[in-house]
Protein backbone atom coordinates (compact mmCIF):
# COMPACT_ATOMS: atom_id res chain seq x y z
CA UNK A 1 -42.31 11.45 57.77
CA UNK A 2 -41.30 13.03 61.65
CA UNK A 3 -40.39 9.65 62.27
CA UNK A 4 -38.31 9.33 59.24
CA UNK A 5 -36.80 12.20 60.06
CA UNK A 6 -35.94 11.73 63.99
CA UNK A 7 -34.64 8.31 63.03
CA UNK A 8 -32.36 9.73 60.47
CA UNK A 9 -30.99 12.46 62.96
CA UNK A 10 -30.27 9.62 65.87
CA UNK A 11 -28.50 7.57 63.12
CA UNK A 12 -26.00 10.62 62.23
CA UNK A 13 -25.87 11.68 66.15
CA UNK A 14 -25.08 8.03 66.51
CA UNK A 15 -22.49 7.77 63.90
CA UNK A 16 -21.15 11.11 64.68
CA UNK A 17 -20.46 9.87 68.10
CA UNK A 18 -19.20 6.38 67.23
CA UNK A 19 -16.41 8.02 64.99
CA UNK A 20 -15.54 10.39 67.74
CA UNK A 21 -15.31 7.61 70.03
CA UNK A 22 -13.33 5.50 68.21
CA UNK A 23 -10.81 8.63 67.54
CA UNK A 24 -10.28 9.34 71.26
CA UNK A 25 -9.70 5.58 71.75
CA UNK A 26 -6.92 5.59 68.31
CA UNK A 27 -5.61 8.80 70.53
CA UNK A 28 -5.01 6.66 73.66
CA UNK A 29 -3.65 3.95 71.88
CA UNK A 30 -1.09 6.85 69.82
CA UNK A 31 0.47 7.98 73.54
CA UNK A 32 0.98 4.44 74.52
CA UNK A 33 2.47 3.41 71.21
CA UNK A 34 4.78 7.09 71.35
CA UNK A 35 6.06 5.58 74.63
CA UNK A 36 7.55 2.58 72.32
CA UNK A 37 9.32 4.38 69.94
CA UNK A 38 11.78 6.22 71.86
CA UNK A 39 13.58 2.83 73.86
CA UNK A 40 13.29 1.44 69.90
CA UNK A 41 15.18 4.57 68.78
CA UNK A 42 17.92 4.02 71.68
CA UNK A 43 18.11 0.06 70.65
CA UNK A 44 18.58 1.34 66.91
CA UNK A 45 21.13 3.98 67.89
CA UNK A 46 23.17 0.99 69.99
CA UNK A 47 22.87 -1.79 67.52
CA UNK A 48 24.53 0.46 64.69
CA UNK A 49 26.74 2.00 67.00
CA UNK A 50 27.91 -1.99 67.73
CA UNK A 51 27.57 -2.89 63.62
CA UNK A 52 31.29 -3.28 63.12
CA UNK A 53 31.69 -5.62 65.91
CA UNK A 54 32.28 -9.09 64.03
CA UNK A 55 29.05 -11.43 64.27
CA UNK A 56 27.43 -8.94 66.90
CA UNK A 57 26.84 -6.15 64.39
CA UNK A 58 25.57 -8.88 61.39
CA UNK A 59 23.41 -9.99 64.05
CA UNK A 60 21.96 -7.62 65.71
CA UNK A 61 21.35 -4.37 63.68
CA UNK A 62 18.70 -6.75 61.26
CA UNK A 63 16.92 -7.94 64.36
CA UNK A 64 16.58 -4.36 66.12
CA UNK A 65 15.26 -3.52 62.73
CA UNK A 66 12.62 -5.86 61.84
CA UNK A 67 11.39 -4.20 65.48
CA UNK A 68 11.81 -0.68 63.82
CA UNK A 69 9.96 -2.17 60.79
CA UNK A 70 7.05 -3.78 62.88
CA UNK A 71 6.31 -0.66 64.83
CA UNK A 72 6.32 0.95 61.71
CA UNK A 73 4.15 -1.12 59.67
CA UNK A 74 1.83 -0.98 62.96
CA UNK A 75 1.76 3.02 62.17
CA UNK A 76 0.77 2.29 58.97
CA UNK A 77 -1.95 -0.12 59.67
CA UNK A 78 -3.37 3.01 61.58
CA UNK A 79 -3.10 5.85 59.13
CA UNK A 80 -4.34 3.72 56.57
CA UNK A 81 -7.98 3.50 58.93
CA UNK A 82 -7.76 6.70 58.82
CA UNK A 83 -8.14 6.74 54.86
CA UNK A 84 -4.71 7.76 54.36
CA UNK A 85 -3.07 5.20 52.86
CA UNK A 86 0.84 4.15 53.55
CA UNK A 87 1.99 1.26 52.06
CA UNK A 88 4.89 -0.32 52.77
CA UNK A 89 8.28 1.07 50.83
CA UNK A 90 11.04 -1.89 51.39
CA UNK A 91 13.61 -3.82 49.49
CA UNK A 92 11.99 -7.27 48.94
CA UNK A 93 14.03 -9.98 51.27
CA UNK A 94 16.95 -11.14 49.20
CA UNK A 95 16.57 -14.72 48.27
CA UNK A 96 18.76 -17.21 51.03
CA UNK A 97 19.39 -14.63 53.23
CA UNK A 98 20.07 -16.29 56.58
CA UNK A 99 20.05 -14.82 59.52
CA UNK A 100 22.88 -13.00 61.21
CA UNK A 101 24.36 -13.00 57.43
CA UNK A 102 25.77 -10.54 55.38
CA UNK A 103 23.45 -10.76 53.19
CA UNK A 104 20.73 -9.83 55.11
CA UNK A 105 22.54 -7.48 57.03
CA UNK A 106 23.26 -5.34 53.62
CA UNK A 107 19.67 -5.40 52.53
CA UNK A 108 18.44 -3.56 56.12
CA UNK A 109 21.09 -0.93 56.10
CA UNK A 110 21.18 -0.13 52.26
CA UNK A 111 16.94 0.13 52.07
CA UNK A 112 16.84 4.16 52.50
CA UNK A 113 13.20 2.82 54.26
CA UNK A 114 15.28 1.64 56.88
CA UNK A 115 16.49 5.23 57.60
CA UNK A 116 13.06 6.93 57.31
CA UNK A 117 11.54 4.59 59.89
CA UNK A 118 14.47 5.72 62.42
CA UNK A 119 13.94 9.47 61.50
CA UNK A 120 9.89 8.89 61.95
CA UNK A 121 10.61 7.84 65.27
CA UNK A 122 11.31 10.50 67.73
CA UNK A 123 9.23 13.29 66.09
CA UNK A 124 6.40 10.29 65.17
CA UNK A 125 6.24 9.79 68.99
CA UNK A 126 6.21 13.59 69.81
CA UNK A 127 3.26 14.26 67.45
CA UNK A 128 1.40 11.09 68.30
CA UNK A 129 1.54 11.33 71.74
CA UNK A 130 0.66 15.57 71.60
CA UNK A 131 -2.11 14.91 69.46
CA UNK A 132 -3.47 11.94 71.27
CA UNK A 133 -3.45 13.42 74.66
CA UNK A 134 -5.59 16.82 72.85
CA UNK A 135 -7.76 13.70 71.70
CA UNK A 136 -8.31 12.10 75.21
CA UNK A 137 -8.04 15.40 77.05
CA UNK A 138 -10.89 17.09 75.90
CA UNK A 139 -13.59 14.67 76.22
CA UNK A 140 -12.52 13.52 79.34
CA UNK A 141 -12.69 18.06 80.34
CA UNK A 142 -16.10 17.84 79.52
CA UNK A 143 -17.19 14.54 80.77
CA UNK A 144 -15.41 15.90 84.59
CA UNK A 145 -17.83 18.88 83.69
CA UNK A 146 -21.08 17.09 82.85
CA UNK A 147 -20.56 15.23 86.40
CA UNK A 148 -19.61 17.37 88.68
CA UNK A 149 -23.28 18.55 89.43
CA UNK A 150 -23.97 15.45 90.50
CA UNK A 151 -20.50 14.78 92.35
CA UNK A 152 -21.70 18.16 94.11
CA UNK A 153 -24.51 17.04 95.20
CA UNK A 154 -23.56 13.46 96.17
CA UNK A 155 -20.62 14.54 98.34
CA UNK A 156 -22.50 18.00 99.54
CA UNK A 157 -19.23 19.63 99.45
CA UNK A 158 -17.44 21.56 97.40
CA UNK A 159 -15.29 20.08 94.69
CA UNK A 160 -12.76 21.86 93.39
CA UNK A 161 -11.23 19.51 90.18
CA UNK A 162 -12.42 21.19 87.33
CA UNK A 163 -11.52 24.99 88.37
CA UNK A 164 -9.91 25.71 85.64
CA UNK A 165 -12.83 28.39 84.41
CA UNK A 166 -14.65 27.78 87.28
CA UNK A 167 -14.43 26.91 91.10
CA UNK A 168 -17.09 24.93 91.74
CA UNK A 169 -18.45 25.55 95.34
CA UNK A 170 -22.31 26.04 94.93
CA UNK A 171 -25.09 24.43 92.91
CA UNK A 172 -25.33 27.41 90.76
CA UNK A 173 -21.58 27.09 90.32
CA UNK A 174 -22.10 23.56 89.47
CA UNK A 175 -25.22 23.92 87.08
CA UNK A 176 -22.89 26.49 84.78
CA UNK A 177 -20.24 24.08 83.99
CA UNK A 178 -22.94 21.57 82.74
CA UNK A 179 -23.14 23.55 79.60
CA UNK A 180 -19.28 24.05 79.54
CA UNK A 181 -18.61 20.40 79.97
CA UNK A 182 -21.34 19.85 76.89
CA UNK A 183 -19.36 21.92 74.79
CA UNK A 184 -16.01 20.38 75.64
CA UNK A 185 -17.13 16.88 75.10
CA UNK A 186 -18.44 17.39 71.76
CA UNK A 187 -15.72 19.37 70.68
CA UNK A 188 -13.57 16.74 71.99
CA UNK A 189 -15.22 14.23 70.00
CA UNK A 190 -15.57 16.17 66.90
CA UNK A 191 -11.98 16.97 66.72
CA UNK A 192 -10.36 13.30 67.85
CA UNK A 193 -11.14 11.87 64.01
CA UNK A 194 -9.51 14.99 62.64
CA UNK A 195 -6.51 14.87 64.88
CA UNK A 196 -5.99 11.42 64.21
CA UNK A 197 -6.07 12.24 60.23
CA UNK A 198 -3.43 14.60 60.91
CA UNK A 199 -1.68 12.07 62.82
CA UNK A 200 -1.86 9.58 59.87
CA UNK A 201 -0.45 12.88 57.50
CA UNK A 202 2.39 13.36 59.20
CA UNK A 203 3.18 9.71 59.71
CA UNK A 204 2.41 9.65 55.69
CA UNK A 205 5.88 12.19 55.33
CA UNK A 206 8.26 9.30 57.05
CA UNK A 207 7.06 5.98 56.20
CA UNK A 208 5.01 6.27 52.65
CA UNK A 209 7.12 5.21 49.69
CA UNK A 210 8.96 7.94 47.68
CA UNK A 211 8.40 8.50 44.10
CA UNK A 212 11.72 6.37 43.32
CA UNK A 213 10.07 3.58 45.78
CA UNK A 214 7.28 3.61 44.25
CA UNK A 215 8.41 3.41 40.91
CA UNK A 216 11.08 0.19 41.88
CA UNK A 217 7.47 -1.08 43.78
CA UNK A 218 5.60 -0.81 40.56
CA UNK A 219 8.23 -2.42 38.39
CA UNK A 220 8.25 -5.70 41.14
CA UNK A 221 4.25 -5.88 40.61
CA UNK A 222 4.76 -5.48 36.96
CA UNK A 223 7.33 -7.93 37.24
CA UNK A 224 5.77 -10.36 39.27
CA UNK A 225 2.06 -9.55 37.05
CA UNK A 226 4.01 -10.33 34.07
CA UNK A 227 5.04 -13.50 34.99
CA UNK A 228 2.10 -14.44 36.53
CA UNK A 229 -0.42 -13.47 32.96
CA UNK A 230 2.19 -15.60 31.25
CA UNK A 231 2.11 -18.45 33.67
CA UNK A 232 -1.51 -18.18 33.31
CA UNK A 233 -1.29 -17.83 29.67
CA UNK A 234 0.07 -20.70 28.91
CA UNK A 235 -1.71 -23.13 31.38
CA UNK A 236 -4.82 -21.60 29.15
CA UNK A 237 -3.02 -22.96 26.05
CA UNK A 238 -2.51 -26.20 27.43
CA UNK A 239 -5.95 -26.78 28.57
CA UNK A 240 -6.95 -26.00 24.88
CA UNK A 241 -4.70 -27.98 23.15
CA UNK A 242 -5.83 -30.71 25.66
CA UNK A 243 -9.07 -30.37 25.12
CA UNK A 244 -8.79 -30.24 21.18
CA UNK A 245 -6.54 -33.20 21.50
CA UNK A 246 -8.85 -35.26 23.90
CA UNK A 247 -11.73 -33.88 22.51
CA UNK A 248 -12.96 -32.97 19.22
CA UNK A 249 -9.66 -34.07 17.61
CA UNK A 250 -10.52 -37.65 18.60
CA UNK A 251 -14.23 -37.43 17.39
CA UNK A 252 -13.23 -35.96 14.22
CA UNK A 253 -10.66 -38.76 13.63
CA UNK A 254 -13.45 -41.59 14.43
CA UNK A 255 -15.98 -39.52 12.07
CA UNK A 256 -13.23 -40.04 9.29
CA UNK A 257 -12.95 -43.36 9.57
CA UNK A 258 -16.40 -44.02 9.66
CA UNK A 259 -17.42 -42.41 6.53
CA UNK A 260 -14.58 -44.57 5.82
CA UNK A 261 -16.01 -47.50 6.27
CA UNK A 262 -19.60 -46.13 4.81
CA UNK A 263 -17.49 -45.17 1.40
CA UNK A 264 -16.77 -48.91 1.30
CA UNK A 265 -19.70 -50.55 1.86
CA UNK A 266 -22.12 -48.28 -0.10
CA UNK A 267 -21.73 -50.67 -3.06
CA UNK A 268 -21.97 -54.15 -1.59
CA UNK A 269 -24.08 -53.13 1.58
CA UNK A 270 -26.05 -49.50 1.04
CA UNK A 271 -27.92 -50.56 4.28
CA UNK A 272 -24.71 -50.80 6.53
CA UNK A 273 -23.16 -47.38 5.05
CA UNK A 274 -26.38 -45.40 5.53
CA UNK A 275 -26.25 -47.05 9.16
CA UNK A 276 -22.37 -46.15 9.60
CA UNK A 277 -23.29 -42.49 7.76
CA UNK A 278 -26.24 -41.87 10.41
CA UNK A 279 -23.74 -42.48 12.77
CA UNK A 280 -21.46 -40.18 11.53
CA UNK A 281 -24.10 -37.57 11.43
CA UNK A 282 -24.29 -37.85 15.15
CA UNK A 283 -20.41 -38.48 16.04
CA UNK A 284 -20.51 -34.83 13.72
CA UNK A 285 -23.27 -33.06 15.80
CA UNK A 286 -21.33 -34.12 19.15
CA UNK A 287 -17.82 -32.66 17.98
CA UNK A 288 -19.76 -29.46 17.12
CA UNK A 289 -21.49 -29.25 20.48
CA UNK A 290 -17.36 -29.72 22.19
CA UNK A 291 -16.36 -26.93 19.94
CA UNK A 292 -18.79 -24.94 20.60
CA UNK A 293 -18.03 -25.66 24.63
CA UNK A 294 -14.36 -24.56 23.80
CA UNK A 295 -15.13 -21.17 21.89
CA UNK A 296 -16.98 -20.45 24.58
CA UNK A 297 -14.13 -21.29 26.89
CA UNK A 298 -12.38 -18.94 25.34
CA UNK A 299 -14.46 -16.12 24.80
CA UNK A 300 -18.16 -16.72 25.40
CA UNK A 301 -20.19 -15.64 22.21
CA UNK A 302 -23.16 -14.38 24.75
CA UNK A 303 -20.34 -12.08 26.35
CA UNK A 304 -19.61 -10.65 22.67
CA UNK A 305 -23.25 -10.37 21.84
CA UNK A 306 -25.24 -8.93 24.86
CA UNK A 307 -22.02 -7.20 26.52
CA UNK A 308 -21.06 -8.07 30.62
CA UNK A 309 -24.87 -6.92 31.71
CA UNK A 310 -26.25 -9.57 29.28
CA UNK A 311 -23.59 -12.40 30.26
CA UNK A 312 -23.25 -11.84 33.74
CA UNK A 313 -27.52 -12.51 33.56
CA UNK A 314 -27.42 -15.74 31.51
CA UNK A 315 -24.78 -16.87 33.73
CA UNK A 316 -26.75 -16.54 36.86
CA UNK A 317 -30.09 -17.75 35.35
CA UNK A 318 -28.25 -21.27 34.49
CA UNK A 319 -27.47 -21.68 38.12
CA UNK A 320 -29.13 -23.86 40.68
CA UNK A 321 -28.70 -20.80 43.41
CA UNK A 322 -30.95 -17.68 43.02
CA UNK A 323 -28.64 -14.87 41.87
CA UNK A 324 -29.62 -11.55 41.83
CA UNK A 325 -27.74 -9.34 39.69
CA UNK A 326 -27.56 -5.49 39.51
CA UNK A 327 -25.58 -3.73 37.15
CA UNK A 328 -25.17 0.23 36.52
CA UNK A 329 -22.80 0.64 33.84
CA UNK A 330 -23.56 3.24 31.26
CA UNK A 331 -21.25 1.71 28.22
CA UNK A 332 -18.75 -1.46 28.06
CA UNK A 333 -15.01 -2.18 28.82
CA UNK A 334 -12.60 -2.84 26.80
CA UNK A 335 -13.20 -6.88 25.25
CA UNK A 336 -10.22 -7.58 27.15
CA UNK A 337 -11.36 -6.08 30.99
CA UNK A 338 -14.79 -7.08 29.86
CA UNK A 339 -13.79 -11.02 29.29
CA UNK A 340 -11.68 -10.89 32.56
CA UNK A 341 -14.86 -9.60 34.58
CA UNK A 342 -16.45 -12.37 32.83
CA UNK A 343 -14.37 -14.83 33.93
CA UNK A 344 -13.52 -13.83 37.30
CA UNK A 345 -17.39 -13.78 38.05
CA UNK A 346 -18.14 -17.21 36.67
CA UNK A 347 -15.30 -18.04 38.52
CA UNK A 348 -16.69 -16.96 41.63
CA UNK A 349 -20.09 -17.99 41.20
CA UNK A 350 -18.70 -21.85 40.88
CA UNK A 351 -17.10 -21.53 43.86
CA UNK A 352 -20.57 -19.72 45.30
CA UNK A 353 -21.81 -23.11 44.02
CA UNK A 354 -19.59 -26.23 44.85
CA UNK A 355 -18.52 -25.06 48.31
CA UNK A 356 -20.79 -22.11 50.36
CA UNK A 357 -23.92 -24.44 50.87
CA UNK A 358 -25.47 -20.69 50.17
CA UNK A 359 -29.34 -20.13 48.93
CA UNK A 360 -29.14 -17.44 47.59
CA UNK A 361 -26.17 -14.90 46.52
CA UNK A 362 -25.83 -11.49 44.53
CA UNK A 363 -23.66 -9.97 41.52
CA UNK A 364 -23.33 -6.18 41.53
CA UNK A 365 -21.40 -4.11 38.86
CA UNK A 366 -20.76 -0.50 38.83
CA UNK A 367 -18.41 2.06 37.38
CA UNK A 368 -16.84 4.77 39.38
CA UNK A 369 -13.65 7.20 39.28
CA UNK A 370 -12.30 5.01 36.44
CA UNK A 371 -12.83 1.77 38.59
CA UNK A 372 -15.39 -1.41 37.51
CA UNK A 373 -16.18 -2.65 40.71
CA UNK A 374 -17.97 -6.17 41.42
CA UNK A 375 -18.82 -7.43 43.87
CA UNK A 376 -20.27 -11.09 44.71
CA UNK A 377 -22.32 -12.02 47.75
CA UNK A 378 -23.77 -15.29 49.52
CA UNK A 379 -25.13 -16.03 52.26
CA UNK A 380 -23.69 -19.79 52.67
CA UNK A 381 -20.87 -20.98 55.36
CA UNK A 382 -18.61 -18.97 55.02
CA UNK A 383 -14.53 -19.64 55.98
CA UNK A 384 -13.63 -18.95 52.27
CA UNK A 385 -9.91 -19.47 52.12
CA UNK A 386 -7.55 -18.18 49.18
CA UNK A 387 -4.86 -20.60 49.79
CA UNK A 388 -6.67 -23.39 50.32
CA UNK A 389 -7.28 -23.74 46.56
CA UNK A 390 -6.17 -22.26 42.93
CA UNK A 391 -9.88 -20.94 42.44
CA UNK A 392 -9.41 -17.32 44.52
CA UNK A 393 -5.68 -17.15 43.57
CA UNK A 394 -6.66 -17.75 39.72
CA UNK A 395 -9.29 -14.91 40.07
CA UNK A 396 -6.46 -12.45 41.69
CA UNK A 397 -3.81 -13.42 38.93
CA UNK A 398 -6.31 -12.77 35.54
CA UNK A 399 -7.42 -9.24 37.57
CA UNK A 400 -3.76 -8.39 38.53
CA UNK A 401 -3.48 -8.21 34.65
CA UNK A 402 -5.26 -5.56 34.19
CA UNK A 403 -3.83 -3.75 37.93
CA UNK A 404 -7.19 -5.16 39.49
CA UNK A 405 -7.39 -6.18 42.92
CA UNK A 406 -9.92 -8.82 44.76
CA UNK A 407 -11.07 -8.61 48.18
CA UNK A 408 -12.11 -11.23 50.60
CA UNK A 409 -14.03 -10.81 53.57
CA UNK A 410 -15.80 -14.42 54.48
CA UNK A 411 -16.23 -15.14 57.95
CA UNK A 412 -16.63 -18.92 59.30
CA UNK A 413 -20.35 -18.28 59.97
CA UNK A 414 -21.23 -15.99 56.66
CA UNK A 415 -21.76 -14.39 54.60
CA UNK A 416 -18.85 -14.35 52.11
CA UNK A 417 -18.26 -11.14 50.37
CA UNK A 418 -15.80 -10.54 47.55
CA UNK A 419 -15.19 -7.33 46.15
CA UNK A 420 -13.01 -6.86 42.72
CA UNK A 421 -12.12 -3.86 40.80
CA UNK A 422 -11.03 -3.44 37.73
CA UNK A 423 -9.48 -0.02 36.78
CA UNK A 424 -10.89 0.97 33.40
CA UNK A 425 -12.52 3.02 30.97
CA UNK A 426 -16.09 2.48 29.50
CA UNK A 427 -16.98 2.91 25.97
CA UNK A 428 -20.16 5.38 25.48
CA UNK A 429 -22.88 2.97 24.31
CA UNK A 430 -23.90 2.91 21.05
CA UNK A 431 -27.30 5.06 19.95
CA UNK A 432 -29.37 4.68 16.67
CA UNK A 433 -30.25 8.26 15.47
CA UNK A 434 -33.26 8.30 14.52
CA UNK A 435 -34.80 9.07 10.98
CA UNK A 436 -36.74 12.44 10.58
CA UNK A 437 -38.81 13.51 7.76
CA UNK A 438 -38.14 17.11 6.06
């Protein structure tokens, strides 16, 4: 249990000291990056200061910018590590809008985006590089502190760098500003994560949408959804109708005209029609068995019966990779979410199937905050590629339906880990109350 308990403490010393690092290092990187924002501000200033100019100002002022926007999406990329998240709040690109065109030209200055970006960048690089110099400053205080005992020593002199509490000209001298230097280095570290969060706030003020922006955002996605669930809709339709058509329509036509056939003969040849009838009986089962592949097509009766647990379960047992599934969700989704889910994972697990080579893989469902999350693992190739194929960008269109996102992470070696989550709520399950006597 001691051992348990000592390995448990090195872990969060360990993390504890990871995050700090990595905060002193976002800190560094902030005062180099402040140190590009203020020629990009001049640039700006010039290149709308020069927009009437003909052909120079059309030109130009959308080239300087797409710089502005790429230093600001950059700053966003960062905050967003952070755990505050910025999107990004622009027009969408005008359709044929060539370069050093009017057209283009109109949709950079008119996006109010455009303006925030400018007005983010002087104070952006003020705070940025302030904060990230507190960040780099501190540990570096008490790092100069933890060494200058030894420095001491090693040069047998005195060494007068870190006198800022304390001149350092004996051993004893040198000894007290181990403890100082302790202090300052884990304060140092302790506060370079936090100062980077309020980095990532104030960056949050300029450059996140505002409510109107994210409104006109949320009608594009609906837009673009919209189109996509119908697109997707009717490609569904067609595959039924196809299938019907192909399929049991066909056998169903044959098993007429059989019986056909046995209705004629069952006078001059009861032999032949009880031969053509037994055939029938078969050509009858088979046209069953397709119809009962297209209901489930549609909406698998297992899915209705036993819920996503149950499905999701049968699913994996029928497959010739071991899939272990674990699911913790105390009631159901709506038949809707809960058929996309469906999908979506069966849609994944084929893929799991045909192309990672994998041995094994993994299904896990849970509901959080208002959010089913799955997530699907295996432990084949890897190099999993959403535009290399309509599987992935099938799965992202039925969950965008619903406002669901997927998220890839499959490296060329493995493993491949997708991640989807669909916001909804669960129904409370069902309980038999029970029968008393009295």
């Amino acid at each position: 249990m001691c051992t348990v308990g000592v390995t448990g403490a090195g872990g969060l010393t360990a993390r504890w000291a990871g995050r700090g690092t990595r905060g002193v290092l976002s800190g560094l990187a902030a005062v180099g990056l402040a140190f590009t924002n203020l020629p990009l501000l001049v640039v700006s200033v010039v290149a709308l200061a020069l927009s009437p100019v003909p052909f120079l100002g059309l030109a130009l002022v959308p080239w300087t910018m797409s710089l502005v926007r790429m230093r600001a999406d950059l700053e966003r990329r960062r905050a967003s590590r952070t755990g505050v998240l910025v999107t990004r709040p622009y027009h969408p690109e005008p359709e044929r809008a060539a370069p050093g065109g009017w057209q283009r030209f109109r949709w950079t200055v008119t996006d109010p985006a455009t303006w925030r970006d400018i007005a983010w960048l002087a104070p952006g690089a003020v705070v940025g590089c302030g904060l990230g110099v507190i960040a780099v400053l501190l540990p570096l205080y008490g790092i100069a502190g933890l060494t200058l005992t030894p420095l001491w020593i090693w040069l047998g002199t005195g060494w007068y760098g870190y006198g800022a509490i304390w001149s350092v000209e004996s051993p004893g001298a040198g000894l007290l500003c181990v403890p100082q230097g302790a202090f300052f280095l884990a304060a140092g570290l302790s506060l370079a994560p936090w100062l980077r969060r309020v980095d990532a706030h104030f960056a949050h003020l300029f450059l996140a949408p505002t409510k109107t922006a994210e409104l006109r955002l949320r009608v594009t996605q609906l837009t673009v959804t919209r189109a996509d669930t119908v697109d997707a809709q009717a490609a569904e339709l067609r595959r039924i109708e196809r299938d019907l058509h192909d399929g049991v329509q066909a056998r169903l036509v044959s098993l007429s005209m059989v019986i056909g056939l046995a209705d004629e003969l069952l006078d001059r040849n009861p032999a032949g029609a009880r031969k053509l009838l037994a055939e029938a009986r078969e050509s009858s089962g088979a046209a069953l068995v397709e119809l009962r592949h297209l209901v489930r097509g549609i909406h698998p009766p297992v899915l209705a019966e036993r819920g996503l647990s149950g499905a999701v379960r049968a699913l994996a047992i029928g497959l010739p990779v071991e899939i272990s599934v674990e699911v913790d969700l105390p009631g159901r989704p709506d038949t809707p979410v809960e058929s996309a889910a469906y999908f979506a994972i069966a849609e994944t697990l084929t893929n799991l199937v045909r192309h990672s080579h994998a041995h094994r893989g993994s299904v896990t469902l849970r509901h959080t905050s208002g959010v089913l999350t799955i997530v699907v693992t295996d432990d084949g190739n890897g190099g999993a590629d959403p535009t290399a194929g309509s599987g992935l960008r099938g799965i992202e269109r039925r969950l965008a339906a619903f406002d669901g996102t997927m998220a890839l992470s499959s490296p060329p070696s493995g493993p491949t880990v997708i991640t989807m989550e669909l916001p909804c709520a669960l129904s409370l399950p069902k309980t038999t109350p029970s029968s008393g006597t009295g």
